[in-house]
Protein backbone atom coordinates (compact mmCIF):
# COMPACT_ATOMS: atom_id res chain seq x y z
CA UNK A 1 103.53 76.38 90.43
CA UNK A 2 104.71 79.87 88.87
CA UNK A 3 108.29 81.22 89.53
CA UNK A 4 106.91 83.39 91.96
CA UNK A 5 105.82 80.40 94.06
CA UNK A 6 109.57 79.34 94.19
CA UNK A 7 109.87 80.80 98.01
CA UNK A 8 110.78 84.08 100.15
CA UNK A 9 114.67 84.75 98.42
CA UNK A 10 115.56 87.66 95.93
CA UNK A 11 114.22 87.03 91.86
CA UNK A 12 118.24 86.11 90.93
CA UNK A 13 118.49 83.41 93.64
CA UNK A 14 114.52 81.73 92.43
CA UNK A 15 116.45 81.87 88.83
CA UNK A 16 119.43 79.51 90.32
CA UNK A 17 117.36 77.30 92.01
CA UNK A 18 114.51 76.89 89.58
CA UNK A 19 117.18 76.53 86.82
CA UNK A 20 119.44 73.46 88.96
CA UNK A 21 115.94 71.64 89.83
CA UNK A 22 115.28 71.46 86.35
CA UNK A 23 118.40 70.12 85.58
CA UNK A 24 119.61 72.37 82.94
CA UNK A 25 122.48 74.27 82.44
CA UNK A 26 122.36 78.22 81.52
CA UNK A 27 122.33 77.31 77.33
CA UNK A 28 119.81 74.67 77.92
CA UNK A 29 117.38 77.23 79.66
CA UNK A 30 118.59 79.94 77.92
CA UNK A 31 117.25 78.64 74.85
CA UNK A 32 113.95 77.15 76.54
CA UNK A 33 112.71 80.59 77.69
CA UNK A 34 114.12 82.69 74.24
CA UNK A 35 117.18 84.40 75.64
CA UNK A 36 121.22 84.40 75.18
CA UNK A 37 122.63 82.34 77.65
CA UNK A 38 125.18 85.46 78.18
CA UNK A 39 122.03 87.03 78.72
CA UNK A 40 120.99 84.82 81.08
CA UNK A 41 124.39 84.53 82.96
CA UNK A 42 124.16 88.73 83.23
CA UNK A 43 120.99 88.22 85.14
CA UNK A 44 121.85 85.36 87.42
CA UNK A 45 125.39 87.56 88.31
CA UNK A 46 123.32 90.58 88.94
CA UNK A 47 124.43 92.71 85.73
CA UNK A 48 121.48 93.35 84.55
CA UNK A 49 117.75 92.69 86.50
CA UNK A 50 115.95 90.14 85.52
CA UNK A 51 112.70 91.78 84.02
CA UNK A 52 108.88 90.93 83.93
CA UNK A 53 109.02 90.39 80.02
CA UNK A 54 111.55 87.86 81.56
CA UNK A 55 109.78 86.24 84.65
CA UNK A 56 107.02 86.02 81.49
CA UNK A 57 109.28 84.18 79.90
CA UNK A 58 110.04 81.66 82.42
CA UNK A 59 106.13 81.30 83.26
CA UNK A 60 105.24 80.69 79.89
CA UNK A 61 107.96 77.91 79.55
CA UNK A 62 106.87 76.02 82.30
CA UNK A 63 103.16 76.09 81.55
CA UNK A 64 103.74 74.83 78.27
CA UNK A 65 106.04 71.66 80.17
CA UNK A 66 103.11 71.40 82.40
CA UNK A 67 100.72 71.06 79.74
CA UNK A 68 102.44 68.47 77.39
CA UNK A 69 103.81 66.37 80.80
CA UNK A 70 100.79 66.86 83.34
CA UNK A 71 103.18 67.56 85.89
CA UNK A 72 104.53 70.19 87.80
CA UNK A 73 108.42 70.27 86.62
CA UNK A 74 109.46 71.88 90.11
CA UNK A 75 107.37 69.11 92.48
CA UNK A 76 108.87 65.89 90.19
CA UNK A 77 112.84 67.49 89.82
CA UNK A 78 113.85 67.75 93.90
């Protein structure tokens, strides 16, 4: 699964929910993907868009998860 796989709402709202099923708080994912977690609260208020360098990010992080867990983080965290 790929954060574009996350369902038919707006890229801020796939953010939220991706970030609560994981179970981590802005700081915690903030720091998993390589940004501030101000940063990361501008982009889930809708101060500044949340970019493909971004998105990249967010792939990136959870490939890596799914390689050293074998899972899919979003199927195992509902």
């Amino acid at each position: 699964m790929t954060f574009n796989d996350i369902g038919p709402l707006n890229d801020i709202e796939k953010l939220i929910i991706l970030r609560k099923r994981l179970k981590l708080n802005q700081f915690q994912f903030a720091k998993e993907i390589g940004i501030s977690a101000s940063y990361l609260g501008q982009i889930e208020r809708g101060q500044v868009p949340l970019t493909k360098q971004i998105k990249e990010k967010i792939n990136n992080y959870l490939k890596k998860e799914n390689e050293l867990y074998g899972t899919d983080l979003l199927r195992n965290n509902k």
